[in-house]
Each structure stands twice: as structure tokens, then as C-alpha cells.
N, C-alpha and C. Protein backbone atom coordinates (compact mmCIF):
# COMPACT_ATOMS: atom_id res chain seq x y z
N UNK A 1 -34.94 56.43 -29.64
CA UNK A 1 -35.48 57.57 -30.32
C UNK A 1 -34.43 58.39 -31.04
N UNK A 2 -33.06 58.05 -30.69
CA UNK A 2 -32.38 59.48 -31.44
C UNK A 2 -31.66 58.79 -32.35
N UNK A 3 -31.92 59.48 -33.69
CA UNK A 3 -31.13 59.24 -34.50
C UNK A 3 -30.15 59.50 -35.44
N UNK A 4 -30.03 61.29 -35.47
CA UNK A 4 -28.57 61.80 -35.84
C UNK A 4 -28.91 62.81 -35.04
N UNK A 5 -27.53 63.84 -34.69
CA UNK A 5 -27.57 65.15 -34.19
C UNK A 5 -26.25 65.61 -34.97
N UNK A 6 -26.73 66.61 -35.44
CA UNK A 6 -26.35 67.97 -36.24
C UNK A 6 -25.71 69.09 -35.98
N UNK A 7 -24.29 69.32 -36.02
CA UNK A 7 -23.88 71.17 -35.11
C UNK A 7 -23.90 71.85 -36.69
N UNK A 8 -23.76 73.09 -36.51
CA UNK A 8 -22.83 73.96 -37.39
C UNK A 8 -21.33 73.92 -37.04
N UNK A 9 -20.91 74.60 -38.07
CA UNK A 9 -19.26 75.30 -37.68
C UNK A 9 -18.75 76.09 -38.50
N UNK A 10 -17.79 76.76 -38.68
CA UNK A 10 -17.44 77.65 -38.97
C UNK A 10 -16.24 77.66 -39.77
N UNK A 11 -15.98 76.29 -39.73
CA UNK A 11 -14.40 75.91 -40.15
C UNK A 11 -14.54 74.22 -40.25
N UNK A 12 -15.09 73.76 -41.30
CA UNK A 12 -15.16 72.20 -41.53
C UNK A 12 -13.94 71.28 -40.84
N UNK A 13 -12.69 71.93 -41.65
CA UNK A 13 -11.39 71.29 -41.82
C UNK A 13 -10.99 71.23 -40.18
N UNK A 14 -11.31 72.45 -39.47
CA UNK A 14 -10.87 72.32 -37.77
C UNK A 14 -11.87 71.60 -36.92
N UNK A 15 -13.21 71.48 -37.46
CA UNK A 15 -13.89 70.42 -36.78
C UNK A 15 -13.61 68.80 -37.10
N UNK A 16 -13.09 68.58 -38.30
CA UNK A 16 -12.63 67.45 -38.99
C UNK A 16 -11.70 67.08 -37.92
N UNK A 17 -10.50 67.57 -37.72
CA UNK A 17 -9.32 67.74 -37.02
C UNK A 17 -10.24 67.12 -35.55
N UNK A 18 -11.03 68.20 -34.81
CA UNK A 18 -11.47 67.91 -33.39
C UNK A 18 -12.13 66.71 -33.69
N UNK A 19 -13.03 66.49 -34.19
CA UNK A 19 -14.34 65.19 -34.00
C UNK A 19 -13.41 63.93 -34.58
N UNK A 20 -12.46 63.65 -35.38
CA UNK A 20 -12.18 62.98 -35.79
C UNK A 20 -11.25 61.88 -34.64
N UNK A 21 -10.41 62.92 -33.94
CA UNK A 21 -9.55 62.75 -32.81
C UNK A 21 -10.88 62.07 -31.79
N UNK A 22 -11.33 63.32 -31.25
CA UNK A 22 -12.49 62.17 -30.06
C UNK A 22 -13.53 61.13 -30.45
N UNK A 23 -13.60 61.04 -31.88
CA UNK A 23 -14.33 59.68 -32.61
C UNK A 23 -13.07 58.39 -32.01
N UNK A 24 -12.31 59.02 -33.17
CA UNK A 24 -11.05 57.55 -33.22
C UNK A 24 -10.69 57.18 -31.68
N UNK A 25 -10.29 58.45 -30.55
CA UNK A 25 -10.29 58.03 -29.37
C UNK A 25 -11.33 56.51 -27.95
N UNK A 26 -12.36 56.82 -29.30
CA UNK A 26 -13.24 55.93 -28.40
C UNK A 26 -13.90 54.60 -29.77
N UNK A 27 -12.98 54.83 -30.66
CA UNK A 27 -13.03 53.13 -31.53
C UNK A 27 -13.27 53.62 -32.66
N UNK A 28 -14.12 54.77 -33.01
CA UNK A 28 -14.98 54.94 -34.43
C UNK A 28 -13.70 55.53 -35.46
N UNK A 29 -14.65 55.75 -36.73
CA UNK A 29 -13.91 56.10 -37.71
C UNK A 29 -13.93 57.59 -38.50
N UNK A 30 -12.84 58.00 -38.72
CA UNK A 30 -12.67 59.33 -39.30
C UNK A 30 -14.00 59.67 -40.09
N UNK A 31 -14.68 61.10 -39.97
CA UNK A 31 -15.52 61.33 -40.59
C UNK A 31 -15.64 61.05 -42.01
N UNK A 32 -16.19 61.39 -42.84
CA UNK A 32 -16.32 61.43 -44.25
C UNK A 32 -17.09 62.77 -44.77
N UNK A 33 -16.67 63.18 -45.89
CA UNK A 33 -17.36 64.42 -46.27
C UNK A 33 -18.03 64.19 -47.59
N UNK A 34 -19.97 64.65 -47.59
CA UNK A 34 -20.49 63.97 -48.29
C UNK A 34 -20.77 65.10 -49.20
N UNK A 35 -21.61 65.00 -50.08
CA UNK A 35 -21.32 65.94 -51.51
C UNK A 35 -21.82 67.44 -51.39
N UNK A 36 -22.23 67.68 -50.20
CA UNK A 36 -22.87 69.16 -49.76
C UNK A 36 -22.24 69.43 -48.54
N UNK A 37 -20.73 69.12 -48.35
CA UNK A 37 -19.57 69.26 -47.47
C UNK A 37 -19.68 69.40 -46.38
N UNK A 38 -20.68 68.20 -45.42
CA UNK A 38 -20.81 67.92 -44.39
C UNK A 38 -20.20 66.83 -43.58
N UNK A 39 -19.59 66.79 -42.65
CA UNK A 39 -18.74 65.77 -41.85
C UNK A 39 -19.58 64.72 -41.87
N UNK A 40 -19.62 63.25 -42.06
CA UNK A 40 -20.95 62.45 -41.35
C UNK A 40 -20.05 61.66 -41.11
N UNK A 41 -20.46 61.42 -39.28
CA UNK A 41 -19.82 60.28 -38.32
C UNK A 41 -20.91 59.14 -38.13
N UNK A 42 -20.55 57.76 -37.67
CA UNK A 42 -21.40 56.36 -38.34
C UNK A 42 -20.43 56.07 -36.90
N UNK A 43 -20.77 55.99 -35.61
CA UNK A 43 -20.56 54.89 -34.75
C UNK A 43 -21.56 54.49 -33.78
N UNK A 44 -21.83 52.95 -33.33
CA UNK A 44 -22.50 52.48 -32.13
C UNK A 44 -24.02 52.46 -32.48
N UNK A 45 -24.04 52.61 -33.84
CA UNK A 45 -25.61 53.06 -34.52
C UNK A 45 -26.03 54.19 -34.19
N UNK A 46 -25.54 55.40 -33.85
CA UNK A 46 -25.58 56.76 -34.00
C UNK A 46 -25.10 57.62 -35.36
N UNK A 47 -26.00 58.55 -35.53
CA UNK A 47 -24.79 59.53 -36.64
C UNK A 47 -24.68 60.71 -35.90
N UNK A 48 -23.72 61.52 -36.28
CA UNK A 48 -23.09 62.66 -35.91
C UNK A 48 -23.10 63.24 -36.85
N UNK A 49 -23.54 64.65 -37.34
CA UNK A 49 -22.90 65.06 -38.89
C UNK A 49 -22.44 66.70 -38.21
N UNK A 50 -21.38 67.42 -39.05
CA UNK A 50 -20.98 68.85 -38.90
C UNK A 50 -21.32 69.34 -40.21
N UNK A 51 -21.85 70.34 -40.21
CA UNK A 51 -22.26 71.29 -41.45
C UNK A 51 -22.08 72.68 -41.46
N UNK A 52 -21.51 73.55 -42.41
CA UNK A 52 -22.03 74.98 -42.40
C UNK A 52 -23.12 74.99 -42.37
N UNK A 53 -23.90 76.28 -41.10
CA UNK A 53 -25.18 76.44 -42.00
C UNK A 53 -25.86 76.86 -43.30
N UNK A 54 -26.48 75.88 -43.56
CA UNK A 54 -27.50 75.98 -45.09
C UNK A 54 -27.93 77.30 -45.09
N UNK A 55 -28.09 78.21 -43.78
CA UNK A 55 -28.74 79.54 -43.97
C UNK A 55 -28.13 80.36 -44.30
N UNK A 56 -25.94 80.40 -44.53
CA UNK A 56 -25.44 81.15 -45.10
C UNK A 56 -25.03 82.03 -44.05
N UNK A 57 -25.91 81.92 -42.35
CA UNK A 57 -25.12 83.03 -41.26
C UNK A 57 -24.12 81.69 -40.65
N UNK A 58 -23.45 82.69 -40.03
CA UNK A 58 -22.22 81.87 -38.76
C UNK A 58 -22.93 80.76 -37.87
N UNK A 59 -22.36 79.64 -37.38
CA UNK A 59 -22.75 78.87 -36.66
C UNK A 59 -22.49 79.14 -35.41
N UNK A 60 -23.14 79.03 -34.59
CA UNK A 60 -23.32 79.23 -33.00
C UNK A 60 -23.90 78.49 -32.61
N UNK A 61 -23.11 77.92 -31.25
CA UNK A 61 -23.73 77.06 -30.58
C UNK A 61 -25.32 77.23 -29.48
N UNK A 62 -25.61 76.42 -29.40
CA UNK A 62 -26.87 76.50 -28.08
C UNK A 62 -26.47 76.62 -26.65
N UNK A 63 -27.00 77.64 -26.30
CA UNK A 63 -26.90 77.86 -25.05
C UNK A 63 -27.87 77.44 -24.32
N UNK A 64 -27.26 76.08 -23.09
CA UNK A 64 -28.06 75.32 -22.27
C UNK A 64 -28.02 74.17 -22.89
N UNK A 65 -27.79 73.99 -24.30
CA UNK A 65 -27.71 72.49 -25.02
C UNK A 65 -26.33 71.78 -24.55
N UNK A 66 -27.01 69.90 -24.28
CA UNK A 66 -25.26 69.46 -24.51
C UNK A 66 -25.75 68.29 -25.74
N UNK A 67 -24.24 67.72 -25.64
CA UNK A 67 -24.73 66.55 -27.15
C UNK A 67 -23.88 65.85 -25.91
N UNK A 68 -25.03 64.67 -25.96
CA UNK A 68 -23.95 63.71 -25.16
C UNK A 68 -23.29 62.41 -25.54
N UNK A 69 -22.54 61.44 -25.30
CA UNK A 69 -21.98 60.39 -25.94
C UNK A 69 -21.86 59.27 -24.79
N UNK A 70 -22.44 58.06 -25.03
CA UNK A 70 -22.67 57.17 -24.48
C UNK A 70 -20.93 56.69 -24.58
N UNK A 71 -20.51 56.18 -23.17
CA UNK A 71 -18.84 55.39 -23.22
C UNK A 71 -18.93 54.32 -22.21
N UNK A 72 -18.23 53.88 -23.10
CA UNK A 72 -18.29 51.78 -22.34
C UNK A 72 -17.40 51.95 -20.69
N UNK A 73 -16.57 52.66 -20.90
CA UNK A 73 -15.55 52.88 -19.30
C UNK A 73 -15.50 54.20 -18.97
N UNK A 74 -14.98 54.28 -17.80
CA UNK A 74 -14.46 55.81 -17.42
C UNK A 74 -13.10 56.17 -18.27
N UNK A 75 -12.47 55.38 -18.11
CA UNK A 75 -10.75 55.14 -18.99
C UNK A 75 -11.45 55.44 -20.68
N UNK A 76 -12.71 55.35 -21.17
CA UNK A 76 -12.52 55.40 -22.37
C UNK A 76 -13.75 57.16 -22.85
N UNK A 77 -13.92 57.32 -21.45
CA UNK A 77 -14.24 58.99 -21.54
C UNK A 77 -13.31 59.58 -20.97
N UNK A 78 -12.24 59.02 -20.23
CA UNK A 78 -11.12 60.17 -20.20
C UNK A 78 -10.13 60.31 -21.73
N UNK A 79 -10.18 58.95 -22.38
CA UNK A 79 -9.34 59.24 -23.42
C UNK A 79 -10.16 59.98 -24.53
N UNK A 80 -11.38 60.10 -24.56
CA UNK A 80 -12.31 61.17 -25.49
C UNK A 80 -12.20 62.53 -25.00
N UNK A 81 -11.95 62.85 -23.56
CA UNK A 81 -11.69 64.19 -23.26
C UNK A 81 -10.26 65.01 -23.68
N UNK A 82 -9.09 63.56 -23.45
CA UNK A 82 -8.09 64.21 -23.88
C UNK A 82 -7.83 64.13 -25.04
N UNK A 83 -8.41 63.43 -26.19
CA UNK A 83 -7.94 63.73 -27.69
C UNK A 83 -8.66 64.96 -27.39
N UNK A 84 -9.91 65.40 -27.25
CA UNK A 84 -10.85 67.09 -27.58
C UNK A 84 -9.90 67.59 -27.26
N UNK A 85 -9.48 67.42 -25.96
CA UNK A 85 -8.31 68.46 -25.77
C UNK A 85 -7.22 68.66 -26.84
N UNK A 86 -6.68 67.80 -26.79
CA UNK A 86 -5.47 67.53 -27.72
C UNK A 86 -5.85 68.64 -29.05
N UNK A 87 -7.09 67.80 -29.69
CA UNK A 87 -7.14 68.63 -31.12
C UNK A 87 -7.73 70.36 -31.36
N UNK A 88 -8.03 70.68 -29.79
CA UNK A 88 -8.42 71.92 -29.99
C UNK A 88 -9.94 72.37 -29.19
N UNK A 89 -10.33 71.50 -28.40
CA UNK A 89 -11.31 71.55 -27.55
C UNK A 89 -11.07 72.20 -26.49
N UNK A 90 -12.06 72.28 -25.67
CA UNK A 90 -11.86 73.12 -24.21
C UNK A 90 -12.43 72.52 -22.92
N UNK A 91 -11.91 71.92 -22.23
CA UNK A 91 -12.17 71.22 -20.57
C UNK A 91 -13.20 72.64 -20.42
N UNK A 92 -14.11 71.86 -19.64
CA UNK A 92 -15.08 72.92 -19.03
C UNK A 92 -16.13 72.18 -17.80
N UNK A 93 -16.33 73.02 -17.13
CA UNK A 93 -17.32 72.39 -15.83
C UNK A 93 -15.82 71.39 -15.07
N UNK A 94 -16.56 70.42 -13.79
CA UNK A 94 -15.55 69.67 -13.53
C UNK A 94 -14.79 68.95 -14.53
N UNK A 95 -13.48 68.34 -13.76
CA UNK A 95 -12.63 67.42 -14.21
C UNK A 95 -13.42 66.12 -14.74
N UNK A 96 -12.95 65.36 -15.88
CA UNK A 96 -13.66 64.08 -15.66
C UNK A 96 -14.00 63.25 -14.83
N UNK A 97 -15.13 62.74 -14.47
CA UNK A 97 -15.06 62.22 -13.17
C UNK A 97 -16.34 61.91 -12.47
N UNK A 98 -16.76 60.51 -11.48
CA UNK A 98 -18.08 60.52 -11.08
C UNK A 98 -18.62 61.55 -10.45
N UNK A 99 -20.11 61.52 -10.52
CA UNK A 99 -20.72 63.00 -10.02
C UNK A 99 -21.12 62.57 -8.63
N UNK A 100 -20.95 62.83 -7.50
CA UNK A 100 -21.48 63.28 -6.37
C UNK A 100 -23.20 63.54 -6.28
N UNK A 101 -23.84 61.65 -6.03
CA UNK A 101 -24.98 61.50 -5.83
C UNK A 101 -25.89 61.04 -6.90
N UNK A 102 -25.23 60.36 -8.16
CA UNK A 102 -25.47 60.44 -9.29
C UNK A 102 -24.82 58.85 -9.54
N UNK A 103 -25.22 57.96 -10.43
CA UNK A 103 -24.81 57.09 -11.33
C UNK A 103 -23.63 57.35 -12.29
N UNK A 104 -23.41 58.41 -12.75
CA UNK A 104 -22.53 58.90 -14.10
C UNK A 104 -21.08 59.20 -13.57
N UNK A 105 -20.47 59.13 -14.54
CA UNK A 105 -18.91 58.94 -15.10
C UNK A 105 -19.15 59.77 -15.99
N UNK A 106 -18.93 61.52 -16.10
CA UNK A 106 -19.06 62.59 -16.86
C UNK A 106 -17.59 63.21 -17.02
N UNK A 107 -17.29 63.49 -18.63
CA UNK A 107 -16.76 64.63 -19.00
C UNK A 107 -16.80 65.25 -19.74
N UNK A 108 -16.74 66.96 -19.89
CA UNK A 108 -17.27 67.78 -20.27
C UNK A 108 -16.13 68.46 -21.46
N UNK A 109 -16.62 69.03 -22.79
CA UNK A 109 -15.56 69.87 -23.80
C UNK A 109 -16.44 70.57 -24.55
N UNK A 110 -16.06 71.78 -24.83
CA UNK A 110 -16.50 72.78 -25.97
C UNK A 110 -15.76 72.21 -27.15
N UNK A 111 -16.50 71.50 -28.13
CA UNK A 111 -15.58 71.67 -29.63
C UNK A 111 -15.14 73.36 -30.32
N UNK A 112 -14.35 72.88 -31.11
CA UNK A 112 -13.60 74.68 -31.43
C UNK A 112 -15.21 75.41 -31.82
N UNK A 113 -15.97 75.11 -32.45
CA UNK A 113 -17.09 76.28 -32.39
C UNK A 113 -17.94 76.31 -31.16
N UNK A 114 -17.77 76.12 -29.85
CA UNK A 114 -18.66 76.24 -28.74
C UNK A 114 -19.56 75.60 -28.41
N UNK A 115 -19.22 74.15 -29.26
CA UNK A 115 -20.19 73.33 -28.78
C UNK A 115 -20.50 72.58 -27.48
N UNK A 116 -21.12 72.72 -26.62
CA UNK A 116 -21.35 71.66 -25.33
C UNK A 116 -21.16 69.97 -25.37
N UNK A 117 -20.11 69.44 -25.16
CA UNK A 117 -20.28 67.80 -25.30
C UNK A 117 -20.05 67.06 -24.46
N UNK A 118 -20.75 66.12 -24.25
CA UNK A 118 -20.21 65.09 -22.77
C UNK A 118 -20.07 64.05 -22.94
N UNK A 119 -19.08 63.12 -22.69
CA UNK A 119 -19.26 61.84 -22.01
C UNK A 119 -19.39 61.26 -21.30
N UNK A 120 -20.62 60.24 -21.14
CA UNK A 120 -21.18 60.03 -19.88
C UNK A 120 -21.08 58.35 -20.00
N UNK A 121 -20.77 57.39 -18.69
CA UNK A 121 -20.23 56.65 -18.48
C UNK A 121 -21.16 56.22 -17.63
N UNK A 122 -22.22 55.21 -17.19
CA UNK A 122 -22.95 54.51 -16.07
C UNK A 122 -22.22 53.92 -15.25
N UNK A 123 -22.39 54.13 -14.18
CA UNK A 123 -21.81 53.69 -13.08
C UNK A 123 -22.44 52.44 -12.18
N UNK A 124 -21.61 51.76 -12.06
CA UNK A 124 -22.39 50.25 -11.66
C UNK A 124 -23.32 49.67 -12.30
């Protein structure tokens, strides 16, 4: 059923910087910016796109929303947590790591505009 998901931001060029890092971290390729200066990411048959909003106010994130990202290993959602980190993201909730009673291999980052993101990893 899903077939792109959409943030705002506030700063193209510093989300370029973040998404580009935890794309390439887990295989994909540097965004591209299409003629109404939106990021659009193309991996695993997903899209990703970053946009100012079209409405002309500030972008803000959802509160209670996450965007999550399907990862082949645990080793390849820890290396998506630490590029976010790296380029300007924020560790939040636990450490990466299986959940206690749960199937998943989760880790958690705010991109620089407050976005909620996870990578989640199946376990066995």
C-alpha cells in the first residue's frame, strides 16, 4: 500500500546533507532536486521526497507520527542511525537495539526539522 511519504523542511540544502547521508548509509542514492525544489529519494521501490511547504508557512513535524524504514540487518540500521547522527540528526528514545518482547531491531532519529524516523529490522 505505501507509496511515497512526504516531510516539509525548512532548509532543503540541510535536509539534503541529513537524508542523503542515511540514504547512502543503507545502499541508496543521493537525492535529486526536481523542478519545484523538492528532494526525491528512489530506493527498495519506495519514494521519499522533502519539500518546503506549498502553503508558504514553516514546516513542522507531526506529533505522534514516525516514518519508518525497512533494513536488511541490525549492522545496517545501526549504520543509518549513525550517518543521521553524523549529518545532523538526533538519537532519541532507546539506543539502537532489539525491543524487549517484540520481533524488531529499532532505531530511532529526529531529522534537523523534527522529524520522527526509524529503522526497523525483523528479527528472526
Amino acid at each position: 500500500m505505501y507509496s511515497h511519504m512526504m516531510v516539509g523542511s525548512n532548509d532543503i540544502a540541510r535536509s539534503k546533507k541529513f537524508y542523503d547521508a542515511v540514504f547512502e548509509a543503507i545502499g541508496g542514492k543521493p537525492g535529486i532536486t526536481d523542478p519545484k525544489g523538492r528532494l526525491v529519494y528512489s530506493h527498495n521501490g519506495g519514494m521519499f521526497l522533502v519539500t518546503p511547504p506549498i502553503d508558504g508557512q514553516p514546516a513542522t513535524h507531526a506529533n505522534g507520527g514516525t516514518i519508518g524504514f525497512a533494513m536488511d540487518t541490525p549492522a545496517q540500521a545501526n549504520a543509518w542511525h549513525a550517518a543521521g547522527i553524523a549529518a545532523g540528526g538526533t538519537a532519541i528514545e532507546d539506543p539502537p537495539g532489539p525491543r524487549e518482547g517484540s520481533p524488531f531491531y529499532l532505531a530511532y532519529l529526529r531529522d534537523p526539522d523534527g522529524n520522527k524516523l526509524c529503522a526497523l529490522h525483523m528479527l528472526g
